[in-house]
Structures are given as C-alpha cells and as structure tokens.
N, C-alpha and C. Protein backbone atom coordinates (compact mmCIF):
# COMPACT_ATOMS: atom_id res chain seq x y z
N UNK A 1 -21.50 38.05 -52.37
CA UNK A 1 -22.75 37.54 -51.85
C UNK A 1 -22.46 36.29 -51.00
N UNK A 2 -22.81 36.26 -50.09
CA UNK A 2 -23.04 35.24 -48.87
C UNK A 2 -24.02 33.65 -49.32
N UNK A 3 -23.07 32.67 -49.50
CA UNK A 3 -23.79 31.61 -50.08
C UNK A 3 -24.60 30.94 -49.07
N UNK A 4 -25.98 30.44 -49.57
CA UNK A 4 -27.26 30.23 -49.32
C UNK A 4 -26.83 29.14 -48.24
N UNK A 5 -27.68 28.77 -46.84
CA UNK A 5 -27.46 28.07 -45.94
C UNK A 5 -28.49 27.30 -46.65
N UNK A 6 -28.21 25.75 -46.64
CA UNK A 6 -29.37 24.90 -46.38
C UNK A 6 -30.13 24.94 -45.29
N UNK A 7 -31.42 24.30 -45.44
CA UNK A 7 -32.49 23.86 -44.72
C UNK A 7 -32.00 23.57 -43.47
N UNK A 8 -32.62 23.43 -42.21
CA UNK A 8 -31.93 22.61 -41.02
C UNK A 8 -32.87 21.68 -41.12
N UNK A 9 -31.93 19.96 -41.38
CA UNK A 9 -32.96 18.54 -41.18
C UNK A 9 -33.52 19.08 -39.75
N UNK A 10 -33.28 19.83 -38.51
CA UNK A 10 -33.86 19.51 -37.81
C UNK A 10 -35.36 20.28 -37.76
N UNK A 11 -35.15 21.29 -38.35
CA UNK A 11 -36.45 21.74 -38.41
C UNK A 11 -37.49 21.45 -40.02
N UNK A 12 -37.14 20.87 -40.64
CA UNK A 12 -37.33 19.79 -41.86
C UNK A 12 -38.34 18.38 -41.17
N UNK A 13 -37.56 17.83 -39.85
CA UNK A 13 -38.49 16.79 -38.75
C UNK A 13 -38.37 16.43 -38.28
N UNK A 14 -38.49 17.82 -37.57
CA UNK A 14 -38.90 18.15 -36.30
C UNK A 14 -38.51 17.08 -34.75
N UNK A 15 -40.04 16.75 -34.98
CA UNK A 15 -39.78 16.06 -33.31
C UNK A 15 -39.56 14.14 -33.89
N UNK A 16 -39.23 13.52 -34.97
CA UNK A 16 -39.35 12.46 -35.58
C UNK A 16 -37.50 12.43 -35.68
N UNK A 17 -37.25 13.31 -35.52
CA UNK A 17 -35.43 13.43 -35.83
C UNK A 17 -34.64 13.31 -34.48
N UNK A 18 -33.74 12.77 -33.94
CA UNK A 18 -32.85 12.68 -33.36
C UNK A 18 -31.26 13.59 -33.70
N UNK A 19 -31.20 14.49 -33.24
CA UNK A 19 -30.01 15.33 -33.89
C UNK A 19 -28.60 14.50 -33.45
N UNK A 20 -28.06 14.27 -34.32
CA UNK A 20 -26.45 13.46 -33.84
C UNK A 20 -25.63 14.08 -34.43
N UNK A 21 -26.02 15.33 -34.38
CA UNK A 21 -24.18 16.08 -34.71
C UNK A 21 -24.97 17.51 -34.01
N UNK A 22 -23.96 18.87 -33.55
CA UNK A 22 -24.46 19.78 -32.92
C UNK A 22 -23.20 20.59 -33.37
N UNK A 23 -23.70 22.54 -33.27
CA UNK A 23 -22.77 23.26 -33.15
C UNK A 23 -22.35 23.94 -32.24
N UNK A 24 -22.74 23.02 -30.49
CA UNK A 24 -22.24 23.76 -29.79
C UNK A 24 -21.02 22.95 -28.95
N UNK A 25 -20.15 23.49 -28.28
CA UNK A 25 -18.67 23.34 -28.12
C UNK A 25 -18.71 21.73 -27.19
N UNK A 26 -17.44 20.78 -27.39
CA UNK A 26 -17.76 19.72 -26.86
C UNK A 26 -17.34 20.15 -25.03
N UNK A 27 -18.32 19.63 -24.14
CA UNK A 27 -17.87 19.84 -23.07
C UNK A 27 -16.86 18.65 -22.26
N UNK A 28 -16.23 19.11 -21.00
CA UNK A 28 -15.07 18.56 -20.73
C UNK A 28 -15.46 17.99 -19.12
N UNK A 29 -14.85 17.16 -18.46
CA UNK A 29 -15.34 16.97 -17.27
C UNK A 29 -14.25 17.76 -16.13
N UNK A 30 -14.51 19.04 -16.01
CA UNK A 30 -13.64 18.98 -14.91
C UNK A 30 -14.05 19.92 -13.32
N UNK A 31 -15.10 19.82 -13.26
CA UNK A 31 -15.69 20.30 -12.11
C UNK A 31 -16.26 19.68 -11.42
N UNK A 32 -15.36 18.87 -10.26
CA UNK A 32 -16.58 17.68 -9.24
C UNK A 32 -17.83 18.48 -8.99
N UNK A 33 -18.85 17.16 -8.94
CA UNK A 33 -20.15 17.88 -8.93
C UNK A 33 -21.20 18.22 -10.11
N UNK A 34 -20.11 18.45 -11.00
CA UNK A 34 -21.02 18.76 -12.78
C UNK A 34 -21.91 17.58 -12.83
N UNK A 35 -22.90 17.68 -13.18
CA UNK A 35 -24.14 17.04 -13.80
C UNK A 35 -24.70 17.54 -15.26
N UNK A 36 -24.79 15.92 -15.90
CA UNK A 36 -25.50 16.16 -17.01
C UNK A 36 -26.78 15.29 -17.33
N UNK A 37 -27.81 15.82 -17.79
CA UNK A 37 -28.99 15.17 -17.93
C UNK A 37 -29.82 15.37 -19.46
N UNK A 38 -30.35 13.81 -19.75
CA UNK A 38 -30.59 13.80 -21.42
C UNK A 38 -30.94 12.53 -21.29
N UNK A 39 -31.02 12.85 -22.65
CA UNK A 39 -31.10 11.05 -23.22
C UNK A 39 -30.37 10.47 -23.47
N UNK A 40 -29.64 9.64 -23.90
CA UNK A 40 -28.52 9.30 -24.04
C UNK A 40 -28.47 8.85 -25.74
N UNK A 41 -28.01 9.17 -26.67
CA UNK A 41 -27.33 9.07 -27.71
C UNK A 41 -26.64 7.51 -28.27
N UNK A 42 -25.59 7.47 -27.36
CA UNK A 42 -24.73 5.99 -28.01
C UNK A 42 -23.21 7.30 -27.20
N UNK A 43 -22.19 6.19 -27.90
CA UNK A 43 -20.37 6.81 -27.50
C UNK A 43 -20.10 6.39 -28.77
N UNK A 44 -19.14 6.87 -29.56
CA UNK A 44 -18.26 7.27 -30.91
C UNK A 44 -16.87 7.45 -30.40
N UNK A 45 -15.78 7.18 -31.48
CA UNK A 45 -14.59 7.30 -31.62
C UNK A 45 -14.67 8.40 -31.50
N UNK A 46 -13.70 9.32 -30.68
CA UNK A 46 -13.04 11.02 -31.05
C UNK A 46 -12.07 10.92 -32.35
N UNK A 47 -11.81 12.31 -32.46
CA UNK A 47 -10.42 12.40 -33.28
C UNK A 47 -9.16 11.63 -33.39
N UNK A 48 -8.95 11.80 -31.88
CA UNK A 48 -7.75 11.43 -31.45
C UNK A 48 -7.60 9.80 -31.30
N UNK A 49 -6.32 9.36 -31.09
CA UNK A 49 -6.18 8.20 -30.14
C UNK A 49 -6.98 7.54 -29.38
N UNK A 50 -7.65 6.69 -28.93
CA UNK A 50 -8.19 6.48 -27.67
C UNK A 50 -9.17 7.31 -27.02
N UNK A 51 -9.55 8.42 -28.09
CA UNK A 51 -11.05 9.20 -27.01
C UNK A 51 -11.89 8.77 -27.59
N UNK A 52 -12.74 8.80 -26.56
CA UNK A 52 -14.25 8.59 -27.09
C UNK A 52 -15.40 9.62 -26.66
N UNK A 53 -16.32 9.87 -27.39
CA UNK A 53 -17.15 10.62 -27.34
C UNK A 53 -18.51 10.00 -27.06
N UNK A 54 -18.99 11.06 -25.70
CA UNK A 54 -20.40 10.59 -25.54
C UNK A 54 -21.28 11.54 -26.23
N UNK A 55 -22.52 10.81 -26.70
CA UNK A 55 -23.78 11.73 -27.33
C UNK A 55 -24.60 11.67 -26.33
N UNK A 56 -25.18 12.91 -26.09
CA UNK A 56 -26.38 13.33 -25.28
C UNK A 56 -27.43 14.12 -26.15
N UNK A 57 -28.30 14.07 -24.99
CA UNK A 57 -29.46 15.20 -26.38
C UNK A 57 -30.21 15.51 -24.88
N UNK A 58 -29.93 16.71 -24.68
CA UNK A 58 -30.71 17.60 -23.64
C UNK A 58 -32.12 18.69 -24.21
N UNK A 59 -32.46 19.59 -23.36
CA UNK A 59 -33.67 20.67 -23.77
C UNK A 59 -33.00 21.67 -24.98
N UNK A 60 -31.41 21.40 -24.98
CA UNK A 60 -31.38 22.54 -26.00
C UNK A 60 -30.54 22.01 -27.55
N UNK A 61 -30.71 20.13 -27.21
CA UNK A 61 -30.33 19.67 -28.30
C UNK A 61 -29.52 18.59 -28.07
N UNK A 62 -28.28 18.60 -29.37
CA UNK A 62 -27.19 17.31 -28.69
C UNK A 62 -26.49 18.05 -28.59
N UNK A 63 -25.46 17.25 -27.98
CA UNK A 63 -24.50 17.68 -27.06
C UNK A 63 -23.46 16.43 -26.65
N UNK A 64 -21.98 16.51 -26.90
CA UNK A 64 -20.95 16.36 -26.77
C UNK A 64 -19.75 15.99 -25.42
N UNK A 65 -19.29 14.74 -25.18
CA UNK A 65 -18.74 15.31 -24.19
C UNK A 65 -17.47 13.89 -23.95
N UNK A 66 -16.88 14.34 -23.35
CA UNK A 66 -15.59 13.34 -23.77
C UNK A 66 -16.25 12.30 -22.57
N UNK A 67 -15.35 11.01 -23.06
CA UNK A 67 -16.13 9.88 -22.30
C UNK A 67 -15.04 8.69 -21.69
N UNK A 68 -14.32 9.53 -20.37
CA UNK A 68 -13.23 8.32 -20.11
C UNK A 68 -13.93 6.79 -19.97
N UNK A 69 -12.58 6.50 -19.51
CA UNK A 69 -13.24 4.53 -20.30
C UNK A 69 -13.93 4.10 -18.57
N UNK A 70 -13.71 5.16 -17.50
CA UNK A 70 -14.87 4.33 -15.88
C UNK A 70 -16.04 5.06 -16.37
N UNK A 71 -16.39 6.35 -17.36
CA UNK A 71 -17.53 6.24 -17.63
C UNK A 71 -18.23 5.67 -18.91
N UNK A 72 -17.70 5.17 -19.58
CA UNK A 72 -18.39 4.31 -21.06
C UNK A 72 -18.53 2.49 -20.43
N UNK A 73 -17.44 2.17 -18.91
CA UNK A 73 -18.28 1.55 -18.36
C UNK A 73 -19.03 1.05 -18.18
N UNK A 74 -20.05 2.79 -16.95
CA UNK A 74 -20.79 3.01 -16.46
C UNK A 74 -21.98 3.00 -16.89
N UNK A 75 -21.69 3.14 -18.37
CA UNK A 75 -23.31 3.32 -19.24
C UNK A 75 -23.24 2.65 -20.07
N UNK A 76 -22.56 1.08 -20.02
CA UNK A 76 -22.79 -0.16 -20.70
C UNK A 76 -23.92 -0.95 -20.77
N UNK A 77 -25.25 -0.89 -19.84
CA UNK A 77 -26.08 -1.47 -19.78
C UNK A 77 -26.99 -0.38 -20.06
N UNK A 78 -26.92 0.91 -20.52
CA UNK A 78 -27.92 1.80 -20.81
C UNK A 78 -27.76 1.89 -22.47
N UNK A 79 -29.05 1.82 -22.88
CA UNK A 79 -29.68 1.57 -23.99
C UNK A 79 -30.01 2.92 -24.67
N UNK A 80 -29.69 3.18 -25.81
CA UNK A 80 -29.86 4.36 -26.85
C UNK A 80 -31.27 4.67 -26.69
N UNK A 81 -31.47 6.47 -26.39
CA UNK A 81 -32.81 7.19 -26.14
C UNK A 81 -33.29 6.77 -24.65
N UNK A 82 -33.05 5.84 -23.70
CA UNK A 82 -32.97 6.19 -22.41
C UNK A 82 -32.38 7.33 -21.53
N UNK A 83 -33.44 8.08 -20.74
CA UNK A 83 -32.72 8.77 -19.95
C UNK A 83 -31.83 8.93 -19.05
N UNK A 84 -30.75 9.66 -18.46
CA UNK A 84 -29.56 9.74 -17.69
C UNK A 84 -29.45 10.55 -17.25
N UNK A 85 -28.82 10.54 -15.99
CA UNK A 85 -28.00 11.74 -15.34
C UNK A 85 -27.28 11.33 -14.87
N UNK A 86 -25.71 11.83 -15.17
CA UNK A 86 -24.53 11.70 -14.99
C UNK A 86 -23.86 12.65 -13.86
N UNK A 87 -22.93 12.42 -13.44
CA UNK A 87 -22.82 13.17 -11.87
C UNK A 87 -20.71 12.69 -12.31
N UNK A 88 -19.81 14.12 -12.57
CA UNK A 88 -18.65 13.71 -12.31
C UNK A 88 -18.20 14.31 -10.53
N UNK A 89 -17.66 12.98 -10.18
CA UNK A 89 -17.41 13.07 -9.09
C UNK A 89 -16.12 13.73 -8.28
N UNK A 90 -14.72 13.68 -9.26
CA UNK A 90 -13.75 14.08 -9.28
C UNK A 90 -12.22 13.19 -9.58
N UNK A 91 -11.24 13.42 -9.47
CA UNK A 91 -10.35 12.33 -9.84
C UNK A 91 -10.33 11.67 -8.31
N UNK A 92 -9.16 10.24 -8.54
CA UNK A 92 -8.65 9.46 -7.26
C UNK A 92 -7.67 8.90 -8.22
N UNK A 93 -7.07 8.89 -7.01
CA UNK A 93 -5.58 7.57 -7.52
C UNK A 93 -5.52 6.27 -7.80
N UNK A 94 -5.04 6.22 -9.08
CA UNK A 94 -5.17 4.87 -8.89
C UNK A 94 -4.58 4.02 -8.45
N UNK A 95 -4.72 2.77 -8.16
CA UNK A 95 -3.92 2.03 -7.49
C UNK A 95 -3.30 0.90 -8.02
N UNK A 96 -3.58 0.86 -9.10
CA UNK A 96 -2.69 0.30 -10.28
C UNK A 96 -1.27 0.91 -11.12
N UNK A 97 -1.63 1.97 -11.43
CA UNK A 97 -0.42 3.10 -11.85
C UNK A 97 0.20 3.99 -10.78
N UNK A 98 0.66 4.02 -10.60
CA UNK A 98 1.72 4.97 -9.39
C UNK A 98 1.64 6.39 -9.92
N UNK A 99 1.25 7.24 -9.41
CA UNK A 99 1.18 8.86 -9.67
C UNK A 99 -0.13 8.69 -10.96
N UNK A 100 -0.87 8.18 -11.31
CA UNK A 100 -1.36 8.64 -12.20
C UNK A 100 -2.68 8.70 -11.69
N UNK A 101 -3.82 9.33 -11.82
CA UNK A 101 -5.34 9.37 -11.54
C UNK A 101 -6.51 8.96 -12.14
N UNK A 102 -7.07 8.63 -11.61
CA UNK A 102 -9.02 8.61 -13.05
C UNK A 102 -10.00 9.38 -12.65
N UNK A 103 -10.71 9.53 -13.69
CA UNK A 103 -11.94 10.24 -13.08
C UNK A 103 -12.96 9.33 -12.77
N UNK A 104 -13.51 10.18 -11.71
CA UNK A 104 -14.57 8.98 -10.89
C UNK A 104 -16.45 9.61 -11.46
N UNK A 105 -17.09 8.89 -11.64
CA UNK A 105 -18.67 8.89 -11.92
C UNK A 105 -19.72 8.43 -11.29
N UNK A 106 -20.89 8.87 -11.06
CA UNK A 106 -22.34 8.24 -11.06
C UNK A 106 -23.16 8.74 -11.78
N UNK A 107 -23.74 7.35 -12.42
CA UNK A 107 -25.23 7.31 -13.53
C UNK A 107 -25.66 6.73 -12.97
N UNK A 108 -27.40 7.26 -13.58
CA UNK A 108 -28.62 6.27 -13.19
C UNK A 108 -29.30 7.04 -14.18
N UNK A 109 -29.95 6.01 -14.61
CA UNK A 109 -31.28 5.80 -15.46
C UNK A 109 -32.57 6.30 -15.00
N UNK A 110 -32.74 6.87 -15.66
CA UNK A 110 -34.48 7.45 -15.17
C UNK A 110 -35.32 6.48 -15.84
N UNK A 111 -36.32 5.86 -14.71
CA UNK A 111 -37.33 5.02 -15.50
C UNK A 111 -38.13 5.71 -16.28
N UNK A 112 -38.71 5.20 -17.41
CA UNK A 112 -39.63 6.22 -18.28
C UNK A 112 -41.36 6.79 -18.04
C-alpha cells in the first residue's frame, strides 16, 4: 500500500501563504534574452560552494533559479514580495580575469 500524502500547506492557505520551497526543476540562465517575471522571494545559500539561489513566485508558483553574484547585485535594493522582471542578457569578458566571463543582467521593479 502506497503511504498517505499529507495535506498541501498550500492549499491548507491558500492565498495567505507564500510557497518557499517548489517541486519544479531549478532553472539555469543560459539563453540571452530569457526573462523571468514574479515576485521576488529573497536569495538563499545553494548546496554547493558559493551558489546562491534566487526565489521567485510566478502564476504557477515558486520557482528556483541560480543567482550569479552581477545578479544578487542587481536586486540588492529590491525588497521581498516586490515585483520583477529579470532579463539575462548573455556572458562578456571580463576584464579583470583573463579568459574568464560573467553573466550579464537587467532588472526592474514593477511599481505596484
């Protein structure tokens, strides 16, 4: 026999809940041009070393997504449950490290 799933807190409440964990896959930045749009969550330690994770919460929930350090930046003056849209732009060289690259960003805040 297949043991009993709990309740989902999110449908427990509802629209009073903020979901900060999700089961769908963390996304990655690698298509100049990708846009993401939500609210914005907060950034968390990853697993690893040195990653960090951004929280979003879009139309189909939260949502996941790695957060190099020109974009945790970028969304230093944006405030938890404000809206965003994020725009990856693509890598460039840097000009500090020899052969190595970053990824480049634009955010802006949607007024409410």
């Amino acid at each position: 026999m297949a043991p009993k799933q709990p309740k989902s807190l999110q449908e427990e409440f509802g629209g009073n809940a903020v979901p900060l964990t999700s089961n769908r896959p963390m996304l990655k930045w690698d298509e100049p041009g990708q846009r993401l749009r939500g609210k914005f969550l907060g950034i968390k330690d990853g697993s690893l070393d040195n990653q960090r994770i951004l929280m979003l919460e879009d139309k189909d929930g939260a949502l996941q997504v790695s957060c190099p350090m020109t974009l945790e930046d970028a969304l230093t003056l944006v405030k938890p449950g404000s809206e965003v849209v994020i725009q990856y732009d693509g890598e460039q060289p840097s000009t500090k490290r020899a052969g190595k690259t970053f990824k480049t960003f634009q955010v802006v805040m949607l007024k409410a």
